[in-house]
Protein backbone atom coordinates (compact mmCIF):
# COMPACT_ATOMS: atom_id res chain seq x y z
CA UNK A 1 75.82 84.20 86.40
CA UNK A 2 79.44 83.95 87.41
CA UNK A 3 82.18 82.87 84.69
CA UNK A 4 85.47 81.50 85.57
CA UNK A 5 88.40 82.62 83.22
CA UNK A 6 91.46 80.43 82.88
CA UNK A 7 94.38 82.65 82.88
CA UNK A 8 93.04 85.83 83.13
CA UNK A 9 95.87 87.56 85.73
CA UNK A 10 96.16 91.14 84.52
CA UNK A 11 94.57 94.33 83.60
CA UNK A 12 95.41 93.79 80.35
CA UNK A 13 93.50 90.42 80.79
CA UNK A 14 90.62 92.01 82.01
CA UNK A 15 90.14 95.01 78.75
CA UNK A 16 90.39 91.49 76.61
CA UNK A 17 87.40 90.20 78.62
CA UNK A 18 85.49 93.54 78.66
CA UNK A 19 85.86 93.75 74.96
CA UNK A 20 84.61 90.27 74.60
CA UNK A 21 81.44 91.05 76.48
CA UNK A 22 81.18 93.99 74.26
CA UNK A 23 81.22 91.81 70.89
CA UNK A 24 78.47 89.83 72.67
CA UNK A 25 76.32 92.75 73.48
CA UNK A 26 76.66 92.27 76.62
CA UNK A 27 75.84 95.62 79.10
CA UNK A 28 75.61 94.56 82.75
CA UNK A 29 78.41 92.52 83.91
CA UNK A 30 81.52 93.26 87.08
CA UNK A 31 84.86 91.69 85.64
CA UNK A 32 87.60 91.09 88.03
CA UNK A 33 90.79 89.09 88.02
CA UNK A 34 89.89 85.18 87.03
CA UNK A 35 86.09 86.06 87.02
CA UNK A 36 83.28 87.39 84.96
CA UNK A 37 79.81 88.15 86.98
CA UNK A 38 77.19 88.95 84.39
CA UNK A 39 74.08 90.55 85.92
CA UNK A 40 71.96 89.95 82.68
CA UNK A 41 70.39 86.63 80.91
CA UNK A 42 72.32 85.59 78.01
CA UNK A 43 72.25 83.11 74.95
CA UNK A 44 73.91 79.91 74.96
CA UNK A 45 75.05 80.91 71.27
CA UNK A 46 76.64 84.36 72.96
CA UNK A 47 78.46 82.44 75.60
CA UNK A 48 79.73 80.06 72.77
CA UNK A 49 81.14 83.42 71.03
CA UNK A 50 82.64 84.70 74.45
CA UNK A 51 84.31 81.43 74.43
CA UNK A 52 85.98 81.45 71.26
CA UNK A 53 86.71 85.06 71.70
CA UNK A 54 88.87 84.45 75.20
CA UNK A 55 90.72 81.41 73.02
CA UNK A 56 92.34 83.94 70.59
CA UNK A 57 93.65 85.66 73.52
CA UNK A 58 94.73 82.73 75.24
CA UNK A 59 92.07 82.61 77.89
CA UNK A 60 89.28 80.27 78.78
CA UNK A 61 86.21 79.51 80.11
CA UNK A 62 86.48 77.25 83.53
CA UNK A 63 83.79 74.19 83.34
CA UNK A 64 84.71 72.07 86.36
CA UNK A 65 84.95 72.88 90.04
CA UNK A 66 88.50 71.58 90.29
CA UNK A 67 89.80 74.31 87.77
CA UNK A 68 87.90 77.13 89.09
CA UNK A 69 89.68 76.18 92.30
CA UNK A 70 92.72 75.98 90.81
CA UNK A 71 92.17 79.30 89.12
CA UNK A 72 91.31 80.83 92.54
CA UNK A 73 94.33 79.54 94.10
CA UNK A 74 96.42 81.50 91.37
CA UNK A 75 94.44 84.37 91.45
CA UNK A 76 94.84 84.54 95.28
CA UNK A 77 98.54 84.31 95.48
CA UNK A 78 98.54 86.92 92.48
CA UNK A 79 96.72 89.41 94.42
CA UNK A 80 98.15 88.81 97.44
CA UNK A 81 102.41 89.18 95.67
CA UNK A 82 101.57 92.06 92.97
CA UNK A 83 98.40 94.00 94.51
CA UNK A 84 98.54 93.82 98.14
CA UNK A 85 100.28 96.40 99.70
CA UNK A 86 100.35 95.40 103.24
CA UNK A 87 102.63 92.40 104.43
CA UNK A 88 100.86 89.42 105.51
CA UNK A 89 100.18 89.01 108.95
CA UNK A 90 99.25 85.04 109.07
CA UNK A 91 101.19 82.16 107.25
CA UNK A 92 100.26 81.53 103.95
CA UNK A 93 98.28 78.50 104.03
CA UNK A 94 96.24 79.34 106.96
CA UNK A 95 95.78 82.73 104.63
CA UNK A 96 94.66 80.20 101.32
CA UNK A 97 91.97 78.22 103.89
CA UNK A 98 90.71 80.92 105.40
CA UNK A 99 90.12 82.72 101.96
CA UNK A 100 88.94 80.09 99.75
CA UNK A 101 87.34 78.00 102.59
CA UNK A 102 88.91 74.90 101.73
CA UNK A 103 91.47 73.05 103.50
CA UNK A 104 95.22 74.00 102.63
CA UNK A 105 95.93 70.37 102.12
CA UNK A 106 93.31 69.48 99.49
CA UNK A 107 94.57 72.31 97.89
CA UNK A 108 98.14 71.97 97.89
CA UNK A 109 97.44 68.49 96.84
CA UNK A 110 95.15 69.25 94.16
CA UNK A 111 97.39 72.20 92.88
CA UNK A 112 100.15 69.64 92.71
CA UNK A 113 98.19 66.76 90.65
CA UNK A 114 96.52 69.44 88.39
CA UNK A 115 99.70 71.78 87.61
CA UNK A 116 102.57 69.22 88.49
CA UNK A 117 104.03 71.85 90.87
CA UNK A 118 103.27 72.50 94.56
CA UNK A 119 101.80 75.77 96.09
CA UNK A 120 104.89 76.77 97.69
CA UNK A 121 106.87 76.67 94.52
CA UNK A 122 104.53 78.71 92.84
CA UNK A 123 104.02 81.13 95.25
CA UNK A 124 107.85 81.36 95.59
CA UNK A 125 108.13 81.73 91.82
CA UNK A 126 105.59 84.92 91.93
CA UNK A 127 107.78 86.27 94.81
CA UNK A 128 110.45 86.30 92.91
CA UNK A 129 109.39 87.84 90.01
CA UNK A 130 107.79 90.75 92.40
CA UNK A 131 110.61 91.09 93.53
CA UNK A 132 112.78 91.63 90.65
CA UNK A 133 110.48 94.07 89.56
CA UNK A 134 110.00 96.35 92.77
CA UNK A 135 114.27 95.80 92.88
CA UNK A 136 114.08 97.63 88.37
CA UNK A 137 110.92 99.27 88.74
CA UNK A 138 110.96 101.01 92.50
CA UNK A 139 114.26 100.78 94.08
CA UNK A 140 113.21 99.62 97.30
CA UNK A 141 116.20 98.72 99.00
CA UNK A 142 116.71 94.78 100.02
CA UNK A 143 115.56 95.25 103.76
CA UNK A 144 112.20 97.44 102.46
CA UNK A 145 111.34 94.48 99.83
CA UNK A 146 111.89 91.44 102.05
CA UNK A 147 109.51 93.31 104.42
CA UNK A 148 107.02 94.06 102.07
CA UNK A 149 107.16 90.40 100.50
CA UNK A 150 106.73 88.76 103.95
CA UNK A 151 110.27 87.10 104.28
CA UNK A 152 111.42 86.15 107.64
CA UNK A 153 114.70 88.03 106.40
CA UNK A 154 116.83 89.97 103.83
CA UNK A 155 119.15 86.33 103.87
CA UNK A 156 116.32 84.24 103.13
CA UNK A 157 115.24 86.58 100.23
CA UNK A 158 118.22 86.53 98.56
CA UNK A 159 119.20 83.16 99.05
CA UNK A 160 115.46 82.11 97.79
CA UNK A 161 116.42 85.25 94.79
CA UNK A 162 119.44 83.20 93.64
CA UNK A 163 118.21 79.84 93.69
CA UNK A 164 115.67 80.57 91.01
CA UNK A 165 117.26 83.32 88.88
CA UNK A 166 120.97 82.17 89.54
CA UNK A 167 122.25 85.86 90.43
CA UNK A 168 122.21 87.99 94.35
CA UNK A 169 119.78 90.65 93.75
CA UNK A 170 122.60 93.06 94.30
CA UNK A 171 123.61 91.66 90.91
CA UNK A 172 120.53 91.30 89.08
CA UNK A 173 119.79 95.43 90.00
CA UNK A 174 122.91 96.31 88.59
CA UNK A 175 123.04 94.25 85.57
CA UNK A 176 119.79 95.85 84.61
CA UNK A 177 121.31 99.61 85.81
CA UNK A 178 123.85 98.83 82.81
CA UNK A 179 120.84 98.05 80.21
């Protein structure tokens, strides 16, 4: 049985789920990001208390086939930004087709009705935020992250840098140096 998790993007998402199954008694199961496979039978009344358990963590259970979807579009875009250490060699939304085996246009048009943003924009958004942590966390220079991040060029990421965060990542790096 496969269970689809709502918001369930991190490690720290995935100890939250494990200790879930735990509570539920629950032995045999492969968690990843987004999604639960459980290799055993269990009780409606046990998924009902995995339920409630994800809620007080802010994670849910995933009913309807537009959602998972949804969910596996964000999970895909996660992976591919904060886990993926090798620079993508296609464009993205042939990348999103070929992976989920849906067209990139239901998609981006489904994304857009369900989360009243489009693909692009959140994909951009998770850039950005990779990138502000490889510029604190790993100092990477500029040429090294734009590379690794797929840009077309250092100029594109740091115009895309400041028209979401408001600073040139040159700035941003040192005003957390100071802190």
């Amino acid at each position: 049985m496969t269970i689809y998790i709502k918001n369930m993007v991190c490690i720290r998402c995935k100890m939250v789920v494990q200790e879930q199954l735990k509570k539920i008694s629950v032995q045999n199961s492969v968690v990843k990001l987004g999604e639960v496979e459980i290799m055993e039978t269990i009780t409606s009344d046990q998924l009902e208390q995995f339920k409630v358990g994800l809620l007080k963590f802010g994670l849910a259970v995933l009913d309807d086939k537009k959602s998972v979807l949804i969910d596996k579009i964000k999970k895909v875009i996660i992976e591919l930004i904060h886990y993926n250490e090798e620079p993508l060699t296609t464009n993205f939304s042939d990348y999103l087709s070929k992976t989920l085996n849906h067209e990139y246009t239901y998609m981006a048009n489904l994304f857009s009705e369900i989360e009243g943003i489009n693909v692009e924009h959140y994909l951009i958004t998770h850039k950005i935020e990779r990138v502000k942590e490889l510029l604190i966390y790993d100092k990477l220079s500029l040429t090294a992250i734009s590379y690794k991040l797929n840009y077309s060029s250092v100029a594109h990421l740091c115009n895309q840098f400041k028209k979401i965060t408001g600073l040139t990542p040159s700035h941003f790096r040192k005003s957390k140096d100071v802190n």
